[in-house]
PDB file of N, CA and C in Angstrom:
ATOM      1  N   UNK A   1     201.437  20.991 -39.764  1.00  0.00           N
ATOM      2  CA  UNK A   1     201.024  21.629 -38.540  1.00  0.00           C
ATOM      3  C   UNK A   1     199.906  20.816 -37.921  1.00  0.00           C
ATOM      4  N   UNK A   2     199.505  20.629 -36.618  1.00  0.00           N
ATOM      5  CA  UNK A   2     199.085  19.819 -36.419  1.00  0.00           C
ATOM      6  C   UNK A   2     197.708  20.890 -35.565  1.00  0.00           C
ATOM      7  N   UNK A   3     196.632  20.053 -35.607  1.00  0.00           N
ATOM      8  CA  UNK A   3     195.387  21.015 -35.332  1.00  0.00           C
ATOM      9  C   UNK A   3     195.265  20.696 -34.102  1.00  0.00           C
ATOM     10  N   UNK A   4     195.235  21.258 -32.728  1.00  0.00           N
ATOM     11  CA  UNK A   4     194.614  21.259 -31.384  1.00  0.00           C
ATOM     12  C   UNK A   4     193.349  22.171 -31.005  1.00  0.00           C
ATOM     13  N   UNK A   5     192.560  21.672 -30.433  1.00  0.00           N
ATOM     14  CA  UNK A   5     191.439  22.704 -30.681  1.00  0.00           C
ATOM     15  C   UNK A   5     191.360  22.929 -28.694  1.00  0.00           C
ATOM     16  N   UNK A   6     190.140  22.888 -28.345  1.00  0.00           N
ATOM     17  CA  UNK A   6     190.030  23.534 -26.821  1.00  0.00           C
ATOM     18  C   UNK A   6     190.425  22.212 -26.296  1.00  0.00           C
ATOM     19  N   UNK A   7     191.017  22.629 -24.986  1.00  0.00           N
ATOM     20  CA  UNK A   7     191.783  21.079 -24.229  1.00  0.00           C
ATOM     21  C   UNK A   7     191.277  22.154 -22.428  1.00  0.00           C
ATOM     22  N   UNK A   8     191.654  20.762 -21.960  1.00  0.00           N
ATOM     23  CA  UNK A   8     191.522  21.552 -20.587  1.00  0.00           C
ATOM     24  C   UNK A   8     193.054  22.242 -19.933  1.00  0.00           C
ATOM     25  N   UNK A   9     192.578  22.341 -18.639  1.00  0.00           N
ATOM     26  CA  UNK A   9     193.860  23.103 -18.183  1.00  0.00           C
ATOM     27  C   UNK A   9     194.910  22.119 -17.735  1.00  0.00           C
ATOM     28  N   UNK A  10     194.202  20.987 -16.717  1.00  0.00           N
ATOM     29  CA  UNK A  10     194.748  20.361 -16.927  1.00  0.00           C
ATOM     30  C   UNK A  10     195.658  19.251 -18.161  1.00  0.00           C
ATOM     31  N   UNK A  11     195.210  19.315 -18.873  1.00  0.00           N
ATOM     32  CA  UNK A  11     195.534  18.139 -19.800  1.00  0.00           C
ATOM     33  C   UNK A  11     196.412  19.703 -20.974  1.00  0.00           C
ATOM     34  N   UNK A  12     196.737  21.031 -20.394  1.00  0.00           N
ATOM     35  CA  UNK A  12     197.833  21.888 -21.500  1.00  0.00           C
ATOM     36  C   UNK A  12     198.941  21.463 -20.152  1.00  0.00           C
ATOM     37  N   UNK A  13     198.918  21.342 -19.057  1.00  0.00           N
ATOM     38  CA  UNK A  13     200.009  21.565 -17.954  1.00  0.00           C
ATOM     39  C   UNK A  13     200.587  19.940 -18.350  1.00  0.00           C
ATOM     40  N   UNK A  14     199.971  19.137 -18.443  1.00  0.00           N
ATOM     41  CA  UNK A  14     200.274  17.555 -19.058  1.00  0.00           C
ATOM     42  C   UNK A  14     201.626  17.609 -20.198  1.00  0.00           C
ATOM     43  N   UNK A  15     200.778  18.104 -21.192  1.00  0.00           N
ATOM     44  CA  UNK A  15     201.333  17.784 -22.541  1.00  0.00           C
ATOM     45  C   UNK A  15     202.933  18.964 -22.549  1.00  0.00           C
ATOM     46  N   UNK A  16     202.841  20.059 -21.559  1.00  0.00           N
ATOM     47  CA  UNK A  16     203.661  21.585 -21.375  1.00  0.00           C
ATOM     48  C   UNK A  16     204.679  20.370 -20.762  1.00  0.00           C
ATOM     49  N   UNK A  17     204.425  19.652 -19.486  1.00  0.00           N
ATOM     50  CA  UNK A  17     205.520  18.863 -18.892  1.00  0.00           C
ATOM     51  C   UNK A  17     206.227  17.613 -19.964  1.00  0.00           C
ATOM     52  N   UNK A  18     205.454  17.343 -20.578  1.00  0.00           N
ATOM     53  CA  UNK A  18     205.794  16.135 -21.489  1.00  0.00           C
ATOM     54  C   UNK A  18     207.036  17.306 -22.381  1.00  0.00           C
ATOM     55  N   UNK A  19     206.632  18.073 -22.650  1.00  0.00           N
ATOM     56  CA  UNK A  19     207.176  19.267 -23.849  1.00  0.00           C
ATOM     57  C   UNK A  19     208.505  19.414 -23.094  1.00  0.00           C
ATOM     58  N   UNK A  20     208.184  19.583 -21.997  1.00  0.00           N
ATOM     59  CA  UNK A  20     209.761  19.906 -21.238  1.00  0.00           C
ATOM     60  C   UNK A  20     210.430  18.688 -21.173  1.00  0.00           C
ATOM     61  N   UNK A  21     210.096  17.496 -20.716  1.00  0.00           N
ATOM     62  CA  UNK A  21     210.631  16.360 -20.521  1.00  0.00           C
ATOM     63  C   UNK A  21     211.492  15.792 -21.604  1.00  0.00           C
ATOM     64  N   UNK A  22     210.515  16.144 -22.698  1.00  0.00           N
ATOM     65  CA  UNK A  22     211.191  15.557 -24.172  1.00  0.00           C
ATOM     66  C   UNK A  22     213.203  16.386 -24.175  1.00  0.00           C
ATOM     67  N   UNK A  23     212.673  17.552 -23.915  1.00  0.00           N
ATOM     68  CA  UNK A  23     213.426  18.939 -24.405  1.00  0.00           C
ATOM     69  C   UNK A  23     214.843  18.939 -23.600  1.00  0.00           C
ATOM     70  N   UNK A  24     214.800  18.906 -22.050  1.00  0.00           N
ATOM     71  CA  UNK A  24     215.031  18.592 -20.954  1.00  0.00           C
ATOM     72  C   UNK A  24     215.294  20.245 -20.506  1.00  0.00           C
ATOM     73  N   UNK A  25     214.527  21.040 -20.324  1.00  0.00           N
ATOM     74  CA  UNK A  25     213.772  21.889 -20.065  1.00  0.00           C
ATOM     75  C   UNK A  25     212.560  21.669 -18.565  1.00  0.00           C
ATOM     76  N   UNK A  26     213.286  22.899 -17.741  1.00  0.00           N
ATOM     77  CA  UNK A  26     212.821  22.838 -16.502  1.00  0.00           C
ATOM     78  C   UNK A  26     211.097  22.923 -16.384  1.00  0.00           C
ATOM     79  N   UNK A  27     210.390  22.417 -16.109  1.00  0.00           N
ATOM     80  CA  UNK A  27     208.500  23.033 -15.843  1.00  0.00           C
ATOM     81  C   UNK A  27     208.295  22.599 -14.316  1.00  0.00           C
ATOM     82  N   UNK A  28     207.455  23.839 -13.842  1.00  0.00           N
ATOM     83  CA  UNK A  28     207.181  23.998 -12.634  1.00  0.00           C
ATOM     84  C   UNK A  28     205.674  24.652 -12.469  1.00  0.00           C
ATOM     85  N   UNK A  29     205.007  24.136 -11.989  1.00  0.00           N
ATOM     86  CA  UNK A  29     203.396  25.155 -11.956  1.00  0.00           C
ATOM     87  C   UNK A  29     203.294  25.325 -10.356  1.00  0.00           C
ATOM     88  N   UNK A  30     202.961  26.808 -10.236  1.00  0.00           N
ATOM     89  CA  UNK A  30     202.951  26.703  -8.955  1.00  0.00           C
ATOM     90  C   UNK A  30     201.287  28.003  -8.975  1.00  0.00           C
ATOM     91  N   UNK A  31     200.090  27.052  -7.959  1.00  0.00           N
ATOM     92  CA  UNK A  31     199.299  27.343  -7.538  1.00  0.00           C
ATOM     93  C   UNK A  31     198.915  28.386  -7.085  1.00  0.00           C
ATOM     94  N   UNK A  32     200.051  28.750  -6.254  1.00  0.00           N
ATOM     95  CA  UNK A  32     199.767  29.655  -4.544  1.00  0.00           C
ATOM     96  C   UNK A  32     199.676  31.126  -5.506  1.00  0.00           C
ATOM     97  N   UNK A  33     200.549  31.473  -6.023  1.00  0.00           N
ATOM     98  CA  UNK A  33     200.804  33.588  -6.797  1.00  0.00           C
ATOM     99  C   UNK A  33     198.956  32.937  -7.142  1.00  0.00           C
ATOM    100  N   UNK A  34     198.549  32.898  -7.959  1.00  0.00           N
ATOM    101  CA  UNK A  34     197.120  33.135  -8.823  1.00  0.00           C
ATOM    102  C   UNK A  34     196.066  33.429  -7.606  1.00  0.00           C
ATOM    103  N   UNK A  35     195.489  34.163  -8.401  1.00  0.00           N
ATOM    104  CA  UNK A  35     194.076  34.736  -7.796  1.00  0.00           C
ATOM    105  C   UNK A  35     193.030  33.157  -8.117  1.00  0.00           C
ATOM    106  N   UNK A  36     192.206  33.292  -7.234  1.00  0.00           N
ATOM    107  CA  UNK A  36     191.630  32.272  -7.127  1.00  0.00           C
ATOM    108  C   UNK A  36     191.815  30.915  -7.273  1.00  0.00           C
ATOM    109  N   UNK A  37     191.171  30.621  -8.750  1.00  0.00           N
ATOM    110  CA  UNK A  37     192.187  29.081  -9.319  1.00  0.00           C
ATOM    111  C   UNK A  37     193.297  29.134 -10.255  1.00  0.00           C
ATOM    112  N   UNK A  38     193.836  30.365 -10.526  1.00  0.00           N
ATOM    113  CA  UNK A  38     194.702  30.607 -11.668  1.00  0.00           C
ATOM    114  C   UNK A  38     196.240  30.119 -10.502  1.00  0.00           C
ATOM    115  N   UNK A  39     197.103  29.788 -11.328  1.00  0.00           N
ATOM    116  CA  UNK A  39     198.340  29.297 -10.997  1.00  0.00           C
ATOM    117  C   UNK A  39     199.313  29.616 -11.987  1.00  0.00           C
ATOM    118  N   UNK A  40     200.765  29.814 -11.732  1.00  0.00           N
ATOM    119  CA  UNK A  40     202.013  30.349 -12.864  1.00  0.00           C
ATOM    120  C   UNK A  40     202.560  28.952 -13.155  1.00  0.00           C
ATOM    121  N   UNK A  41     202.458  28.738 -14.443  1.00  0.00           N
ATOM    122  CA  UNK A  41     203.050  27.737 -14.854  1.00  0.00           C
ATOM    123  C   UNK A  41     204.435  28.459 -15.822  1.00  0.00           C
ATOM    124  N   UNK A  42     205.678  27.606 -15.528  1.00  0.00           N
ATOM    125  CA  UNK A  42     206.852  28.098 -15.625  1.00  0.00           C
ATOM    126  C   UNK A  42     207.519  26.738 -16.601  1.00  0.00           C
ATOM    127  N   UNK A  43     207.954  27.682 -17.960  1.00  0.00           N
ATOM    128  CA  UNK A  43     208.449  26.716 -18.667  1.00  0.00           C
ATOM    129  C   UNK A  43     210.218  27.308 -18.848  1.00  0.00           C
ATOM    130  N   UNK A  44     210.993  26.744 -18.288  1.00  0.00           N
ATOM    131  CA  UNK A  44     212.918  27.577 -18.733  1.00  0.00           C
ATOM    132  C   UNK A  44     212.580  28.697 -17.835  1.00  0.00           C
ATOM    133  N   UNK A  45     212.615  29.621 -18.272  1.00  0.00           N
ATOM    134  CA  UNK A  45     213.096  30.960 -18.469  1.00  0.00           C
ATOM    135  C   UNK A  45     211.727  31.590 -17.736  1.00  0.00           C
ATOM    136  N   UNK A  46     210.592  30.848 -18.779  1.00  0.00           N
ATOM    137  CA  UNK A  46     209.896  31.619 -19.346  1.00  0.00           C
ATOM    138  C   UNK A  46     208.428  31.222 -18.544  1.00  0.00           C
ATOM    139  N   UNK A  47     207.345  32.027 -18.463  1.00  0.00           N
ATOM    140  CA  UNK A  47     206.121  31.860 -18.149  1.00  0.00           C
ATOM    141  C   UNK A  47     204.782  31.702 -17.816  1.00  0.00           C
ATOM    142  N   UNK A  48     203.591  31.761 -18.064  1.00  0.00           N
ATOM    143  CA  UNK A  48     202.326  32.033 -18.539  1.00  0.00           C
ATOM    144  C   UNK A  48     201.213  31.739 -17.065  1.00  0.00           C
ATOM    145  N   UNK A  49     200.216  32.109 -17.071  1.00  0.00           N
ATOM    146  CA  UNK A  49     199.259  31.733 -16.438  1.00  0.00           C
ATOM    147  C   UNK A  49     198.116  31.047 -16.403  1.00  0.00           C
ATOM    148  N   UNK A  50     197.678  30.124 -15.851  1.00  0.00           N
ATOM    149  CA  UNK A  50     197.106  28.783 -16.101  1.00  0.00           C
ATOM    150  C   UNK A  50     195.629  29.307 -15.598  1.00  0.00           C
ATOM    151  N   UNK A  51     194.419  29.720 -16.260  1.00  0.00           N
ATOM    152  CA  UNK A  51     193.082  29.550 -15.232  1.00  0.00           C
ATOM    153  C   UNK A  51     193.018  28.368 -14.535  1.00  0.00           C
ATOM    154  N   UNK A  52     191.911  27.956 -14.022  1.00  0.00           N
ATOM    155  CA  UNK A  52     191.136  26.704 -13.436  1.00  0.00           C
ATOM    156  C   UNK A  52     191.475  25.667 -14.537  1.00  0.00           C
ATOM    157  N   UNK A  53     192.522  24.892 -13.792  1.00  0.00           N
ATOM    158  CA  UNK A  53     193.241  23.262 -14.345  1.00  0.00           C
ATOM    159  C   UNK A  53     191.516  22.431 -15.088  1.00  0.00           C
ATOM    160  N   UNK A  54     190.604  22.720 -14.099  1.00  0.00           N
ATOM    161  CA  UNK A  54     189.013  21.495 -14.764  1.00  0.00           C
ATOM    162  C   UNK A  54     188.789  22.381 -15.826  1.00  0.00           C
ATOM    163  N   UNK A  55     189.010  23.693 -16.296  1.00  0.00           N
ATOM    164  CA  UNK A  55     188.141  24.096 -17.508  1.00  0.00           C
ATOM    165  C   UNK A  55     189.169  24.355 -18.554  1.00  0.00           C
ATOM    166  N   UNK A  56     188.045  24.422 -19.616  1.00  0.00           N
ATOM    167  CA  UNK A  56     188.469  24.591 -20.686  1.00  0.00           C
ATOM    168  C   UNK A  56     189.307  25.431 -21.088  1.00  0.00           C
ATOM    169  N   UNK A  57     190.498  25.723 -22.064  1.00  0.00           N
ATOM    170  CA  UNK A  57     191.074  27.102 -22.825  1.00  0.00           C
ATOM    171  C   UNK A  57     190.629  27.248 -23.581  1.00  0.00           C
ATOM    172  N   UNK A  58     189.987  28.207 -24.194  1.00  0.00           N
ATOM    173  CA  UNK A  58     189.784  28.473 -25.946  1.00  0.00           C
ATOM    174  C   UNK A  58     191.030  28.582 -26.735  1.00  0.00           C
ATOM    175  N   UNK A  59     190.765  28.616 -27.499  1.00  0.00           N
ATOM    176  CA  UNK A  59     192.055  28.641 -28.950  1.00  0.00           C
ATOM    177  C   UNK A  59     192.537  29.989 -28.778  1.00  0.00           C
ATOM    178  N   UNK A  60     191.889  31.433 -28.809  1.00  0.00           N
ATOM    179  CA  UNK A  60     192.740  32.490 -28.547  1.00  0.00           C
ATOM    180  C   UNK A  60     194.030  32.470 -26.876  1.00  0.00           C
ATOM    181  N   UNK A  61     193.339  31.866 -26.294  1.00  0.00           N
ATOM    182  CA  UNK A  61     193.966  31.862 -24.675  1.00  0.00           C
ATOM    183  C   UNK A  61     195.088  31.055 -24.833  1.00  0.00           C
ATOM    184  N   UNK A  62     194.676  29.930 -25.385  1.00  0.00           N
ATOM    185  CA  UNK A  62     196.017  28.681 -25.475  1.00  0.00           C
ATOM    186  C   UNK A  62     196.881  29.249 -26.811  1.00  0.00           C
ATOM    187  N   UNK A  63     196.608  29.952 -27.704  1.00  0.00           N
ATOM    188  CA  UNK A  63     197.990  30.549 -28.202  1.00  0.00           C
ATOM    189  C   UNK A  63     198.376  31.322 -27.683  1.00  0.00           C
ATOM    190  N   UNK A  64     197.832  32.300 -26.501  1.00  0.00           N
ATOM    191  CA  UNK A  64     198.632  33.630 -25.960  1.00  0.00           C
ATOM    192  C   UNK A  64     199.511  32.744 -25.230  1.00  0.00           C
ATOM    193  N   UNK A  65     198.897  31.715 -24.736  1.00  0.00           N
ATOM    194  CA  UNK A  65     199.804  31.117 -23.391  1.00  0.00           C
ATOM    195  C   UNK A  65     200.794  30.376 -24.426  1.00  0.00           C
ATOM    196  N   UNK A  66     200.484  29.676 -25.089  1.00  0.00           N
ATOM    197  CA  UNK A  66     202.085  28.950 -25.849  1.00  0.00           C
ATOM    198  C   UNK A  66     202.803  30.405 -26.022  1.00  0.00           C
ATOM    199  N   UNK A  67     202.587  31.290 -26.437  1.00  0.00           N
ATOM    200  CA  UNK A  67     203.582  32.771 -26.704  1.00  0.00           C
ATOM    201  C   UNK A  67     204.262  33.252 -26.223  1.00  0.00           C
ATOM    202  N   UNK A  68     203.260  32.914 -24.722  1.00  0.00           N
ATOM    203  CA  UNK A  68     204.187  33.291 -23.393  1.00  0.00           C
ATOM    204  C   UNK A  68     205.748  32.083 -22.835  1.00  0.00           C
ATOM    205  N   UNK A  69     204.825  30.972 -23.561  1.00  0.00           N
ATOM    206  CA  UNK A  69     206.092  30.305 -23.314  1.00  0.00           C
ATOM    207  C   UNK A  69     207.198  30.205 -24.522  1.00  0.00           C
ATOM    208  N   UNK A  70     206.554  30.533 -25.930  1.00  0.00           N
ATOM    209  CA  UNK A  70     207.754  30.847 -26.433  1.00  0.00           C
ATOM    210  C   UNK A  70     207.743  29.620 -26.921  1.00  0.00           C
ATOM    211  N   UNK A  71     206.650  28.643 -27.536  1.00  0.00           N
ATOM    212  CA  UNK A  71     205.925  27.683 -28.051  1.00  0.00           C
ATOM    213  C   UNK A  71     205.455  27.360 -29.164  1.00  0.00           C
ATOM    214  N   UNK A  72     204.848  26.581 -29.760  1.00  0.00           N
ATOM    215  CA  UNK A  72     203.446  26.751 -30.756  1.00  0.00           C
ATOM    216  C   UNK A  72     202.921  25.302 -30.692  1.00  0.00           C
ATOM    217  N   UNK A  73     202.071  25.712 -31.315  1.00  0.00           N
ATOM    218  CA  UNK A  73     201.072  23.887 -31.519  1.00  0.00           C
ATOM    219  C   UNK A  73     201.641  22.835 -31.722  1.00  0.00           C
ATOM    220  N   UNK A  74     202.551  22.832 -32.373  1.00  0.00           N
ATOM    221  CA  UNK A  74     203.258  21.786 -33.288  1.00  0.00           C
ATOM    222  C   UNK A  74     204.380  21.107 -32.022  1.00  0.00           C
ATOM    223  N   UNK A  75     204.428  22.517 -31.046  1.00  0.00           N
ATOM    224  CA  UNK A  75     204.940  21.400 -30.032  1.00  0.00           C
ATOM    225  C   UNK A  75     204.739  20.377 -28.893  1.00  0.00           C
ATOM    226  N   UNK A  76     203.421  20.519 -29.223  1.00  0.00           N
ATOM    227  CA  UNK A  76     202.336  20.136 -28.170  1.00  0.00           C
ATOM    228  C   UNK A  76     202.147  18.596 -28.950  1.00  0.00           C
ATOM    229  N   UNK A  77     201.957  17.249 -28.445  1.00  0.00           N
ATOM    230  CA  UNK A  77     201.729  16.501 -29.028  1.00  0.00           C
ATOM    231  C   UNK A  77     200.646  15.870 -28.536  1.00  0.00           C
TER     232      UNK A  77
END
């Protein structure tokens, strides 16, 4: 299992597109739905909500959001 600790927002929407790319699995983030800086990032099917791309996730937030996509660490490289 591989250890990821806090990453930014940008750099989970990075590695989420790489994840799809590998997979060939649709990803789409779209800005405009979120309140303020939050944006829906859309992985298949499936999809989670992104705070502010410059800050940080903590470790509880970035596993709810891999959950939402139906994910885990190990797929994140």
């Amino acid at each position: 299992m591989s250890y990821i600790s806090v990453m930014k927002g940008n750099e989970f929407l990075k590695k989420i597109r790489q994840c799809g790319k590998d997979r060939g699995v649709a990803v789409r983030y779209d800005g405009k739905p979120g309140k303020g800086s939050h944006g829906r990032l859309f992985y298949g099917a499936s999809f989670t909500t992104i705070k502010d791309l410059k800050k940080e996730i903590g470790t509880g937030l970035l596993n709810k959001m891999l959950k939402d996509l139906n994910l885990s660490k190990d797929d994140l490289k």
